[in-house]
N, C-alpha and C. Protein backbone atom coordinates (compact mmCIF):
# COMPACT_ATOMS: atom_id res chain seq x y z
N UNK A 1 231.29 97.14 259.80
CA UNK A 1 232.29 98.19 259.61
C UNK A 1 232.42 99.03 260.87
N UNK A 2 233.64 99.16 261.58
CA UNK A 2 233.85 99.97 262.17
C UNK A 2 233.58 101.48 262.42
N UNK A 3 232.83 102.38 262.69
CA UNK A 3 232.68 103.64 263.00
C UNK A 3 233.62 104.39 263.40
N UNK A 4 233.85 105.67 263.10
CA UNK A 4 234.21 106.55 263.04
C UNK A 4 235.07 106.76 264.98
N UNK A 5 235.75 107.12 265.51
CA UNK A 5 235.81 107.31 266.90
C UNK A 5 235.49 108.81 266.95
N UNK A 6 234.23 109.56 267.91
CA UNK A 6 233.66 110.74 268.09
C UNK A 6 234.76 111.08 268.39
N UNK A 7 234.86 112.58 267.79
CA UNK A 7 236.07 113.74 267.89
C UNK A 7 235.70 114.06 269.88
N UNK A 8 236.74 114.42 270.52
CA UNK A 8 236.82 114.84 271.26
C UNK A 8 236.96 116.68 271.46
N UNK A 9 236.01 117.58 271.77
CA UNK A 9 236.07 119.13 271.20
C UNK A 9 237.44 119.51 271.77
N UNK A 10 237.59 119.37 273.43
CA UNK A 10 238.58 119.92 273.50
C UNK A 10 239.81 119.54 272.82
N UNK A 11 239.96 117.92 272.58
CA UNK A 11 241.39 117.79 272.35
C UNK A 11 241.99 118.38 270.92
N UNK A 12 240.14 118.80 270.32
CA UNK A 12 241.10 119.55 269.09
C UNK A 12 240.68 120.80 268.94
N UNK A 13 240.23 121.03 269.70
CA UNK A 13 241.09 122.51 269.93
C UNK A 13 242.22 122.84 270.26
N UNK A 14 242.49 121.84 271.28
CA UNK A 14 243.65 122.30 272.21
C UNK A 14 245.17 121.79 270.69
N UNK A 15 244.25 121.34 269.69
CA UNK A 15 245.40 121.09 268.31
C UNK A 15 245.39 121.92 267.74
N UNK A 16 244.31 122.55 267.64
CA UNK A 16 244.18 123.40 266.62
C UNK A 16 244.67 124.83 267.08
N UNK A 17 244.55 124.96 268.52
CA UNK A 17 245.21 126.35 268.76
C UNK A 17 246.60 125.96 268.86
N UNK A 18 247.54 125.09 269.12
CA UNK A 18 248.87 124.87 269.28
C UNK A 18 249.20 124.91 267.29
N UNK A 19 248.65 124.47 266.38
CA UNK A 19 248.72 124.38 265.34
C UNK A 19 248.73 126.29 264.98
N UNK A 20 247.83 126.93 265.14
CA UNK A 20 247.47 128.59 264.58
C UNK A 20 248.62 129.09 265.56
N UNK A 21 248.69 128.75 266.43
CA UNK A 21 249.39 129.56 267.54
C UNK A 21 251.48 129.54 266.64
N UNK A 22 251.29 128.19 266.54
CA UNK A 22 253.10 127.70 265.89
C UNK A 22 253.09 128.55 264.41
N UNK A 23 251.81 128.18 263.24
CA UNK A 23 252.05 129.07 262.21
C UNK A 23 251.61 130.29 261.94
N UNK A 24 250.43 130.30 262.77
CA UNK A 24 249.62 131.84 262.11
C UNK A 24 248.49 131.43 261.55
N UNK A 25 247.49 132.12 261.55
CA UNK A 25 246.11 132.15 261.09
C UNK A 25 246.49 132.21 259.67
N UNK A 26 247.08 132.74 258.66
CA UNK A 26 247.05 132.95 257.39
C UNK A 26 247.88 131.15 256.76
N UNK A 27 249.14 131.19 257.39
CA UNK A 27 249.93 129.66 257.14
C UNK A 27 249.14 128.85 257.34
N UNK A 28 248.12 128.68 257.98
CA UNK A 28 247.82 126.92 258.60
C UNK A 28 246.52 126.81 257.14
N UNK A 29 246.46 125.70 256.93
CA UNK A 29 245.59 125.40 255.91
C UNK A 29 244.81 124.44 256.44
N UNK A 30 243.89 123.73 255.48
CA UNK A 30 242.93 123.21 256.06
C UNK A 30 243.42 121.77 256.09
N UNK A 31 244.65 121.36 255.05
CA UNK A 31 245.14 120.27 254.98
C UNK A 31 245.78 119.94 256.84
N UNK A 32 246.17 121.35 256.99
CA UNK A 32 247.34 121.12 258.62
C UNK A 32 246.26 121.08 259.20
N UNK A 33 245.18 121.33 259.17
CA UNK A 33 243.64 121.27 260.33
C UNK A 33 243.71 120.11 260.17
N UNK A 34 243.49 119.23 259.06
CA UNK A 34 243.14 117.79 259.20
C UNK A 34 243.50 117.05 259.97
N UNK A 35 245.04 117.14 259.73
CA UNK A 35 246.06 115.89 260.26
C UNK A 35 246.43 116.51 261.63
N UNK A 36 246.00 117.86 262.25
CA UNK A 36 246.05 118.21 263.69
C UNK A 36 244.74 117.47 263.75
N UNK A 37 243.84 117.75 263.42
CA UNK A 37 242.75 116.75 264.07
C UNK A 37 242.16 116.08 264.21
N UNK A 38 242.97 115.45 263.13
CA UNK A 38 242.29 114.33 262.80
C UNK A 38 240.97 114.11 262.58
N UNK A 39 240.22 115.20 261.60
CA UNK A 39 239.23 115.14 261.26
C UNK A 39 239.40 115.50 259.57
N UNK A 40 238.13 114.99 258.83
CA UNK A 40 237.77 115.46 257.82
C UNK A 40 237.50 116.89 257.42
N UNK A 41 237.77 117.33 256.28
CA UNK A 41 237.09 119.16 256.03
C UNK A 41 235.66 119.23 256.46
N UNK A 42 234.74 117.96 255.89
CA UNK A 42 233.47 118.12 256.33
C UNK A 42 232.88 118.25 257.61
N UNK A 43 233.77 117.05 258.71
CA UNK A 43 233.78 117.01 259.98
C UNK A 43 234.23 118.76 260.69
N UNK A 44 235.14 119.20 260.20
CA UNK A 44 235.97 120.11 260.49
C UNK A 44 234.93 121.35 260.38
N UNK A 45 234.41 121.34 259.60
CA UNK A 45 233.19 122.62 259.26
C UNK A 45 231.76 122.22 260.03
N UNK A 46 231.69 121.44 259.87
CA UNK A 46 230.29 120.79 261.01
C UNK A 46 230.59 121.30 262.18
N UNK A 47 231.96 121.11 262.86
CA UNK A 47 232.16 121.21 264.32
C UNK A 47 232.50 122.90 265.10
N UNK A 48 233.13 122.98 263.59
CA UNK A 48 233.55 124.79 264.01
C UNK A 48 232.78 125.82 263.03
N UNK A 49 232.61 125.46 261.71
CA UNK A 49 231.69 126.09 260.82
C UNK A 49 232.97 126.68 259.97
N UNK A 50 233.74 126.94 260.12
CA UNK A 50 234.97 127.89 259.09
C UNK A 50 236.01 128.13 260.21
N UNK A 51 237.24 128.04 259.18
CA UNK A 51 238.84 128.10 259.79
C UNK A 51 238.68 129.50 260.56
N UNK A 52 237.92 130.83 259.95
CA UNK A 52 237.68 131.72 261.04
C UNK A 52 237.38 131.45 262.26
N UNK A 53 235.81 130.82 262.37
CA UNK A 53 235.54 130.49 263.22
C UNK A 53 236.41 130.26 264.59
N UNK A 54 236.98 129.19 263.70
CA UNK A 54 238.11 127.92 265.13
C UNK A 54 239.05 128.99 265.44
N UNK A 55 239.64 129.68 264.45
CA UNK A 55 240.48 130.61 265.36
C UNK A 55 240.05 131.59 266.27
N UNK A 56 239.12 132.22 265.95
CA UNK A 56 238.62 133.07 267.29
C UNK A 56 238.48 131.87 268.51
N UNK A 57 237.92 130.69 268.00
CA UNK A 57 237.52 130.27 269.31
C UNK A 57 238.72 129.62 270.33
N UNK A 58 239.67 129.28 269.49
CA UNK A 58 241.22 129.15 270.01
C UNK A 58 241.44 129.93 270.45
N UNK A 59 241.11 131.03 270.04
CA UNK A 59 241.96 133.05 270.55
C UNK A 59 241.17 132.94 272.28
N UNK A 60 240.03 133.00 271.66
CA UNK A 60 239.11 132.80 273.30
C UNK A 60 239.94 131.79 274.12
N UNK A 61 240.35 130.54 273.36
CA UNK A 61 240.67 129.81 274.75
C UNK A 61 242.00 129.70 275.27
N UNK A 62 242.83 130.43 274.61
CA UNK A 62 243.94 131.42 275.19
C UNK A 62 243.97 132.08 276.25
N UNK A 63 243.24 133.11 275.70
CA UNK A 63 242.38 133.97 276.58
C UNK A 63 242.31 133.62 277.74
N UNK A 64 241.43 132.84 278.08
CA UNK A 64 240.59 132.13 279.40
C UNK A 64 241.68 131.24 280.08
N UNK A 65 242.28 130.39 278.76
CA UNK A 65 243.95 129.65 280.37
C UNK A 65 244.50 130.87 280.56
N UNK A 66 244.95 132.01 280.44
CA UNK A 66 245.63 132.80 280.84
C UNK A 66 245.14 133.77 281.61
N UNK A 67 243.90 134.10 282.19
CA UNK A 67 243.08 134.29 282.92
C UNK A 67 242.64 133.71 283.93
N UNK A 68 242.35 132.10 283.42
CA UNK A 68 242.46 130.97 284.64
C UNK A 68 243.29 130.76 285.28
N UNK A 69 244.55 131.07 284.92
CA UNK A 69 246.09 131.16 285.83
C UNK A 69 246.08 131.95 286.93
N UNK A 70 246.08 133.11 286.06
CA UNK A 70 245.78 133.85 287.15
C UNK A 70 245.13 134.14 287.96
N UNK A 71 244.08 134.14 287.92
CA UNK A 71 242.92 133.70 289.05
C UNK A 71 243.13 132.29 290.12
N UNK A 72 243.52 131.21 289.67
CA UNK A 72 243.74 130.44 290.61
C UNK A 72 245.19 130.81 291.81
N UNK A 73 246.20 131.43 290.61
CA UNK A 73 247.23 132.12 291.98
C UNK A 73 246.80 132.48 292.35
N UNK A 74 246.05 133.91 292.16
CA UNK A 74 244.96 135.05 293.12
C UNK A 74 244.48 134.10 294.48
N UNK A 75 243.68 132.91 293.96
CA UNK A 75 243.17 132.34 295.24
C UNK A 75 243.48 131.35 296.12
N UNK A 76 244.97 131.14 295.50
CA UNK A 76 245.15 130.30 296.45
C UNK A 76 246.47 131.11 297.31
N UNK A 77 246.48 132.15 296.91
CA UNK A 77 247.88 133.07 297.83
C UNK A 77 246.94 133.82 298.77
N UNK A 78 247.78 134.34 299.69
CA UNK A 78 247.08 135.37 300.39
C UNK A 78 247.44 136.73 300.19
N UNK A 79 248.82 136.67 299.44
CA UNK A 79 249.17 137.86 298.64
C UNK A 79 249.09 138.27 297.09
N UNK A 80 248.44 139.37 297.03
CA UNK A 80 248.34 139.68 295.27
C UNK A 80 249.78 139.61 294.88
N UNK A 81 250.54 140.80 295.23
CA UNK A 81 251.76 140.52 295.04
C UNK A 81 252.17 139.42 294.41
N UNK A 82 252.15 138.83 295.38
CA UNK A 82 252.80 137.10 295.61
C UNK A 82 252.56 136.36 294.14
N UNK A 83 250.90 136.20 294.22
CA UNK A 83 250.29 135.91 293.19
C UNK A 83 250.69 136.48 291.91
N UNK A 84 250.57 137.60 291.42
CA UNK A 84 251.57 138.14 290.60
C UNK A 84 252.64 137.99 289.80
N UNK A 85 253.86 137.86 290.98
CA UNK A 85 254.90 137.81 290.91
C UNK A 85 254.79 135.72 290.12
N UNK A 86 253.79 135.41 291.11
CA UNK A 86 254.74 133.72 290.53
C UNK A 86 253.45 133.71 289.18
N UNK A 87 252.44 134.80 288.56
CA UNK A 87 252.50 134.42 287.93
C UNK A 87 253.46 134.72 286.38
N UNK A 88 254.32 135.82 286.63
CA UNK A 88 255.13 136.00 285.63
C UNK A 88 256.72 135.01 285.78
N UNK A 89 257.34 134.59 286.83
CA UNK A 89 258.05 133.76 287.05
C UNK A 89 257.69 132.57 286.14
N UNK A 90 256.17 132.13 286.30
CA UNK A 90 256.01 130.96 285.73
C UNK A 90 256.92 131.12 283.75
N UNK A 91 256.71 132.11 283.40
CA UNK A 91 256.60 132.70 281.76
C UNK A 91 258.30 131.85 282.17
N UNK A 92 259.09 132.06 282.67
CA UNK A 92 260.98 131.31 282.30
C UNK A 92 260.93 130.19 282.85
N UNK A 93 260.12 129.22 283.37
CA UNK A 93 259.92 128.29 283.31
C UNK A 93 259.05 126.94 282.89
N UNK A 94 258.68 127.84 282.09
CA UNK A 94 257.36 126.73 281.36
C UNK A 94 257.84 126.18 280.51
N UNK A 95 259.14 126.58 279.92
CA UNK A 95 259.65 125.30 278.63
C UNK A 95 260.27 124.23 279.22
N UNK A 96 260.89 124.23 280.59
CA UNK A 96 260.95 122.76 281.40
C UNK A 96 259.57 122.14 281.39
N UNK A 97 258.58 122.72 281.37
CA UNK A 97 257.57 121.75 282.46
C UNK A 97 257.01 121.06 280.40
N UNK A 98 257.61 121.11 279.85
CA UNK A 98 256.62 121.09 278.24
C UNK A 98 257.61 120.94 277.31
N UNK A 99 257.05 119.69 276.29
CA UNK A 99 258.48 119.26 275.20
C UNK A 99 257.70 120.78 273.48
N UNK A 100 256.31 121.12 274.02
CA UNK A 100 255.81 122.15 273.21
C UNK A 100 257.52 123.61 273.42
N UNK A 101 257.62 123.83 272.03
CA UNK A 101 258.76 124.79 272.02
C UNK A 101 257.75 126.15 272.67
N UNK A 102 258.51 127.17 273.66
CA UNK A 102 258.03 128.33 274.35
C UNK A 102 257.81 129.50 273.21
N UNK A 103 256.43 130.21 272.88
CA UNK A 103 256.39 130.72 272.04
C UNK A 103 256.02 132.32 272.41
N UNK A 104 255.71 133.30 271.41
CA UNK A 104 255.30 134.63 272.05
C UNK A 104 254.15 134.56 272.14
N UNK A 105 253.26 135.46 272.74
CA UNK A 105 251.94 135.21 273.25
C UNK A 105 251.19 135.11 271.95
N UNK A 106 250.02 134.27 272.22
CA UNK A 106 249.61 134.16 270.84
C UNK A 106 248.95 135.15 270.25
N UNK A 107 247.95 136.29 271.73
CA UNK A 107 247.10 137.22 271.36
C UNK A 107 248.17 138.80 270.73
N UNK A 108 249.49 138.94 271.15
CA UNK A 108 250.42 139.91 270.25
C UNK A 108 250.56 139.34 268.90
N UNK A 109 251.01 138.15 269.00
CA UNK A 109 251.49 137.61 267.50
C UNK A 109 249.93 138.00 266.54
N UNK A 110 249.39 137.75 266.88
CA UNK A 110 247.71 137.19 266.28
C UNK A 110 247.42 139.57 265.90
N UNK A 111 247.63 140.09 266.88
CA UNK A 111 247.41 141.50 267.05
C UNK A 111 248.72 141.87 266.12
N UNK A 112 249.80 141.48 265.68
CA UNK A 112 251.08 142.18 264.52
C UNK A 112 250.52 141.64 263.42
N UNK A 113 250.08 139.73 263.43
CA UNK A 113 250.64 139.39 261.96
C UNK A 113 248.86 139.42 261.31
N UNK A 114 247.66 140.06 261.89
CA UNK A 114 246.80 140.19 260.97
C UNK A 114 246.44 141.10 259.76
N UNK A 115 246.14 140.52 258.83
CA UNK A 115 246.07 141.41 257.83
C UNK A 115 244.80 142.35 257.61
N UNK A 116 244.29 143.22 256.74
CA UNK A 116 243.64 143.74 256.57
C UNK A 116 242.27 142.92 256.02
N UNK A 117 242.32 141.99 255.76
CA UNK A 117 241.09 141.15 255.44
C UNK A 117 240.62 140.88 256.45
N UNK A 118 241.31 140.54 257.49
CA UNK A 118 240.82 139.39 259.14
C UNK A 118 241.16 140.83 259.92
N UNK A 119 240.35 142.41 260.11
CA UNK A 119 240.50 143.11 260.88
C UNK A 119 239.90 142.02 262.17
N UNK A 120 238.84 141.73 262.20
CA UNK A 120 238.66 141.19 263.20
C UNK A 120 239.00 140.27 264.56
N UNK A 121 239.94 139.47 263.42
CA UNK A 121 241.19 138.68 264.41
C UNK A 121 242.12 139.94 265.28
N UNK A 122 242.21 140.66 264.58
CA UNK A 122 243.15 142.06 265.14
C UNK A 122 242.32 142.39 266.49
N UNK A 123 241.46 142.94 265.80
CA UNK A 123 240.69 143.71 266.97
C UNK A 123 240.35 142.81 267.94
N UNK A 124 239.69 141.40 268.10
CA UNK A 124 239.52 140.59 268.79
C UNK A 124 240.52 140.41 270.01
N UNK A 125 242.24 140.17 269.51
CA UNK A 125 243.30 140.21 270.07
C UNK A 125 243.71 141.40 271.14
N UNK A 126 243.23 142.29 270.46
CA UNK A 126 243.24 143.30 270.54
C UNK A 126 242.83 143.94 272.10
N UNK A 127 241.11 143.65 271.80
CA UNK A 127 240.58 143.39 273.35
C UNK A 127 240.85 142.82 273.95
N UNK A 128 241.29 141.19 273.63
CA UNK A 128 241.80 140.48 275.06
C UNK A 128 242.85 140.98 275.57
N UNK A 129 243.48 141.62 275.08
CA UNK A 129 245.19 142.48 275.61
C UNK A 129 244.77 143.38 276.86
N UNK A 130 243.83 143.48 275.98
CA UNK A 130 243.13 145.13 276.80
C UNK A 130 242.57 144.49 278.28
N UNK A 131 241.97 142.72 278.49
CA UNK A 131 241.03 143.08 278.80
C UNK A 131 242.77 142.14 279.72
N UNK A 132 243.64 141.58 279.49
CA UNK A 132 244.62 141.36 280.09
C UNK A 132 244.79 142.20 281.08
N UNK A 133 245.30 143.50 280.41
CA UNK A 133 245.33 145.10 281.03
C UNK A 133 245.14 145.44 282.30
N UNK A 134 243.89 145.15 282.23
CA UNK A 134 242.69 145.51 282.88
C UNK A 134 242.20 144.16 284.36
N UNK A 135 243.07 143.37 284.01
CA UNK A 135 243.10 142.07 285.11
C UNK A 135 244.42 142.61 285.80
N UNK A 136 245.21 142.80 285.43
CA UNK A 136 246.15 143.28 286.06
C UNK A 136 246.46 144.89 287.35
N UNK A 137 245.39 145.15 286.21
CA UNK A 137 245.51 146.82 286.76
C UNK A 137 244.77 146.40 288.13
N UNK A 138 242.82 145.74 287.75
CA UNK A 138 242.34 145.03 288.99
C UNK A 138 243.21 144.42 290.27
N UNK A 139 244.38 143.98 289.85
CA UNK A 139 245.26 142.71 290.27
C UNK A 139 246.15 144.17 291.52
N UNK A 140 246.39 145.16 290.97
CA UNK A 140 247.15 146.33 291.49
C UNK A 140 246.06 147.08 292.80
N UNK A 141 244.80 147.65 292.46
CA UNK A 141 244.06 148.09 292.91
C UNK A 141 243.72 147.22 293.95
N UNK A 142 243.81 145.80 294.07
CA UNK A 142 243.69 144.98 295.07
C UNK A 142 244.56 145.26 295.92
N UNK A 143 245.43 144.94 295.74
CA UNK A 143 246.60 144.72 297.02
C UNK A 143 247.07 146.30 297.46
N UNK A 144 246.41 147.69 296.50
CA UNK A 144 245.91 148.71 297.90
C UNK A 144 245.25 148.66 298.54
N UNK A 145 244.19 148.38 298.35
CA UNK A 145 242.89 147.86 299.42
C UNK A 145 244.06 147.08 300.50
N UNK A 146 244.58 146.22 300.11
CA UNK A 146 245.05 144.73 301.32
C UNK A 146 246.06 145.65 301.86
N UNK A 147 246.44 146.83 301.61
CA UNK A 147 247.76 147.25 302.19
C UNK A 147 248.97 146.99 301.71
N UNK A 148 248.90 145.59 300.66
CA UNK A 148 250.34 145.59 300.11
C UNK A 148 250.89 146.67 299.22
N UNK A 149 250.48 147.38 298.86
CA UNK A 149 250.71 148.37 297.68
C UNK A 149 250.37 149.90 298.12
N UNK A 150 251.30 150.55 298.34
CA UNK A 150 251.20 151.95 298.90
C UNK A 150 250.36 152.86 297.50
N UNK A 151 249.35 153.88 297.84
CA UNK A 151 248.54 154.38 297.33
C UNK A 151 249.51 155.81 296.28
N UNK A 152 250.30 155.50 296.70
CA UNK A 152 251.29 156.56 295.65
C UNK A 152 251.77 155.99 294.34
N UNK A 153 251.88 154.63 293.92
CA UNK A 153 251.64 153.85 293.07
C UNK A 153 249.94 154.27 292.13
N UNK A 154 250.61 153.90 290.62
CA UNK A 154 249.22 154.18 289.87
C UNK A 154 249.27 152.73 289.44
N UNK A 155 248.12 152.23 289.96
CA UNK A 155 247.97 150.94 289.12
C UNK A 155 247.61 150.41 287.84
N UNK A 156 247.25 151.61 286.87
CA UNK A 156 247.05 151.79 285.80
C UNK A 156 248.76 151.28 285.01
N UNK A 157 249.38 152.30 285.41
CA UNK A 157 250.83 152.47 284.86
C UNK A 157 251.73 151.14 285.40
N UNK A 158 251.08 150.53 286.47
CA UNK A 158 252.06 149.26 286.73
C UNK A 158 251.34 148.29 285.88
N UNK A 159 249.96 148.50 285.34
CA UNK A 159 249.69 147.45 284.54
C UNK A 159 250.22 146.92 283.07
N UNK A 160 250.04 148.73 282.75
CA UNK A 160 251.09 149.14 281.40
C UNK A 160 252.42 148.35 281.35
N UNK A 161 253.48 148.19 282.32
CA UNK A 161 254.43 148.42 282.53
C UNK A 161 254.62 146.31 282.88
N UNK A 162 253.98 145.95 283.26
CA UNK A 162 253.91 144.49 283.52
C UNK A 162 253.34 144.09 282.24
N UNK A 163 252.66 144.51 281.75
CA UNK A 163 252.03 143.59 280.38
C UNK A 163 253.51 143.64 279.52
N UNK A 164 253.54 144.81 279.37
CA UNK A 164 254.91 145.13 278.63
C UNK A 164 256.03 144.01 278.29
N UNK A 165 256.49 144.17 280.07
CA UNK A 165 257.85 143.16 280.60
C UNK A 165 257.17 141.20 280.14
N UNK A 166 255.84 141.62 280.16
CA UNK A 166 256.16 140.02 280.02
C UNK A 166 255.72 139.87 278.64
N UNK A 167 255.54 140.41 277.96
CA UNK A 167 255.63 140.31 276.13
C UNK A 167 256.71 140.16 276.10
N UNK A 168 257.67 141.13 276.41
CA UNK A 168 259.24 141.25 276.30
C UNK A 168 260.01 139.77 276.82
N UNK A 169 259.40 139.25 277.85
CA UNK A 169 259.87 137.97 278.44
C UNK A 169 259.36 136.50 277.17
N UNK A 170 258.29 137.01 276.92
CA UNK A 170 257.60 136.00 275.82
C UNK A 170 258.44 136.03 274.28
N UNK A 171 258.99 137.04 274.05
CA UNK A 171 259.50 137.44 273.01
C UNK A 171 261.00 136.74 273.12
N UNK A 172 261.53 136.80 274.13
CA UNK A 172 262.79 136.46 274.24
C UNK A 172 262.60 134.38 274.39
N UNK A 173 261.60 134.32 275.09
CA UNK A 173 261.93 133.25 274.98
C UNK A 173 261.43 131.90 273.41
N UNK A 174 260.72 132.83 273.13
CA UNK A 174 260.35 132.30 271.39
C UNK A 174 261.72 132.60 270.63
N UNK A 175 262.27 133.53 270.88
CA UNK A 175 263.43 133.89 269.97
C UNK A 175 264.62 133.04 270.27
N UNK A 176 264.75 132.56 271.91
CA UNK A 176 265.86 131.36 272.21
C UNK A 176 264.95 129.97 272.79
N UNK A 177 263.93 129.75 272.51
CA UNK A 177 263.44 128.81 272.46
C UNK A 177 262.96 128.20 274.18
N UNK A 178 263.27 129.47 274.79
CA UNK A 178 263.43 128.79 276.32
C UNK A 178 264.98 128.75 276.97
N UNK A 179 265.09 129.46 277.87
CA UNK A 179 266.63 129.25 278.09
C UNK A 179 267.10 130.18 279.67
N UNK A 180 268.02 129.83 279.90
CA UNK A 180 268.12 130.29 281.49
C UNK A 180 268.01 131.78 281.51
N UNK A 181 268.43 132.72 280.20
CA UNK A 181 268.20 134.06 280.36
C UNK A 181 266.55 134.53 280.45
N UNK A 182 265.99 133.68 279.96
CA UNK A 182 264.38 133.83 280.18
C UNK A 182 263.91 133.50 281.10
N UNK A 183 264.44 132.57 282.03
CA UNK A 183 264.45 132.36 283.16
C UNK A 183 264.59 133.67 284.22
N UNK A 184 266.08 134.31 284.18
CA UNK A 184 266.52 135.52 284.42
C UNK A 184 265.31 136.23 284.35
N UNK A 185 265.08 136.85 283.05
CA UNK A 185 264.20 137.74 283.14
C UNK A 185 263.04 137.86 283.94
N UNK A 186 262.65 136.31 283.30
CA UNK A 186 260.77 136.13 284.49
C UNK A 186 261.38 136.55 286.11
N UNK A 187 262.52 136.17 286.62
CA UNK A 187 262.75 136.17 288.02
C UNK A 187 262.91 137.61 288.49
N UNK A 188 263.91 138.04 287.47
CA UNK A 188 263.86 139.68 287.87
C UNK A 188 262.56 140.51 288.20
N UNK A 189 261.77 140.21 286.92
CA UNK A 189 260.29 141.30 286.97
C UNK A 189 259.53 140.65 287.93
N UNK A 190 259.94 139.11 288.27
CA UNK A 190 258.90 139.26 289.94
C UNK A 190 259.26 139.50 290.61
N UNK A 191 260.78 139.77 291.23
CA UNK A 191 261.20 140.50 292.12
C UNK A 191 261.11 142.23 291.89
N UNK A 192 260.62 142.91 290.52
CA UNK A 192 260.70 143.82 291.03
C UNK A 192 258.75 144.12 291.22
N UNK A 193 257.67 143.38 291.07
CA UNK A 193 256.61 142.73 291.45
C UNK A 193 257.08 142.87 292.76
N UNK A 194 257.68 142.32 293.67
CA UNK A 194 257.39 142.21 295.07
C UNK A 194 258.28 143.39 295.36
N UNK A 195 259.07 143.90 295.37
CA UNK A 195 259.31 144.78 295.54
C UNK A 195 258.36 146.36 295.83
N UNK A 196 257.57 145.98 294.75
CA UNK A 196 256.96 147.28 294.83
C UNK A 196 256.26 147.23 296.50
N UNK A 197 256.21 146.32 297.39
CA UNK A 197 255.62 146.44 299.01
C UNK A 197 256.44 147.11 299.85
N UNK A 198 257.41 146.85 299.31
CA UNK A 198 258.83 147.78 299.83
C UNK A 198 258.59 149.17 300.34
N UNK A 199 257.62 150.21 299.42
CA UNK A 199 257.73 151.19 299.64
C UNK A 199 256.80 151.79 298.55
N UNK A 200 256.91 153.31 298.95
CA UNK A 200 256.07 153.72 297.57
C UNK A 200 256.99 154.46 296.47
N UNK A 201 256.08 154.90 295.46
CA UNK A 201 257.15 155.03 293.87
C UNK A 201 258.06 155.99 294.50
N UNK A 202 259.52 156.08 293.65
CA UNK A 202 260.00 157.38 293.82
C UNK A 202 260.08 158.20 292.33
C-alpha cells in the first residue's frame, strides 16, 4: 500500500493563510482546511494543534513577508526613500505579477472582523500594525541620519500617515480587484515618499 505523501509545512501554510486571509478566521471551517491542505482533521491538529493556532501562525507569517520586503528594499537601495517609495508602488502592482485576486491587508481585516471571543486575534493584529508603525517610523529616522530627510519632518507622523495611505491603497484595490486606479494611487504616495527630500514640511 502506498503511503501517505509527507505534508509539506510551508506549502500549507502558505494555503491556509491565502484560505483565512480570502474568508476570515470565523468563515473558514475545518472542512475548507482540509481540501486547502490537503490534509486530514487529525493530520491538521497534529501539525498546528487547533484552527486558532494556524491562524496566528499565518498572522505571523504575514507579518514577516511584509517585513521581509521591506527589509530587502532597505538593502539593496542606497536610498531609504527610494526603498520606501518602491515599497508602496509595489501595493498597484502586485495583481499583475499574481492570478491570487489583490486583497486588503490581512492584519486590518483580521484587527475589524474579530469578535469578542478571539480578542486575541485582535490584539495580535493589532501589534503587528503597531509593530508595522514602528518599521516605518525606523524607516523615517533613517534617512535623517543619511541626510535624505530634513529634521523638521516628524517621523512619527509620516509613519502614521504612510501606514494610513497604504491601507487606503489596499482597500481600494480589494474593492476593484486590482486596477489601474490602484496603480495611480500606489504611484502617487511614492512620489509624494520621495518628495519629502525635496525639502522640509511646510
Amino acid at each position: 500500500m502506498q503511503r501517505a505523501k509527507p505534508y509539506d509545512r510551508d506549502e500549507a501554510l502558505k494555503a491556509a493563510q491565502d484560505l483565512f486571509w480570502r474568508k476570515g478566521y470565523h468563515a473558514t471551517s475545518l472542512k475548507d482546511l482540509e481540501v486547502a491542505l490537503h490534509m486530514k482533521p487529525g493530520s491538521i491538529y497534529a501539525a498546528f494543534q487547533s484552527k486558532h493556532a494556524l491562524y496566528l501562525t499565518c498572522l505571523e507569517r504575514y507579518f514577516d513577508e511584509t517585513v521581509n520586503d521591506l527589509t530587502a528594499r532597505l538593502e539593496a537601495s542606497n536610498s531609504v526613500l527610494e526603498a520606501l517609495a518602491g515599497f508602496v508602488r509595489a501595493f498597484g502592482k502586485e495583481h499583475l505579477a499574481s492570478e491570487t485576486p489583490v486583497r486588503v491587508c490581512m492584519l486590518v481585516k483580521t484587527a475589524l472582523d474579530a469578535t469578542e471571543d478571539e480578542p486575541e486575534l485582535r490584539d495580535r493584529a493589532q501589534a503587528y500594525l503597531l509593530n508595522m508603525r514602528e518599521a516605518f517610523e525606523a524607516c523615517f529616522r533613517k534617512a535623517q541620519q543619511a541626510g535624505e530627510l530634513s529634521t523638521d519632518h516628524d517621523p512619527a507622523q509620516l509613519a502614521v500617515n504612510l501606514q494610513a495611505d497604504i491601507t487606503a491603497i489596499r482597500i481600494e484595490a480589494h474593492q476593484t480587484g486590482g486596477s489601474i486606479t490602484t496603480a495611480w494611487l500606489a504611484n502617487r504616495k511614492a512620489q509624494d515618499v520621495l518628495a519629502l527630500r525635496q525639502g522640509p514640511a511646510h
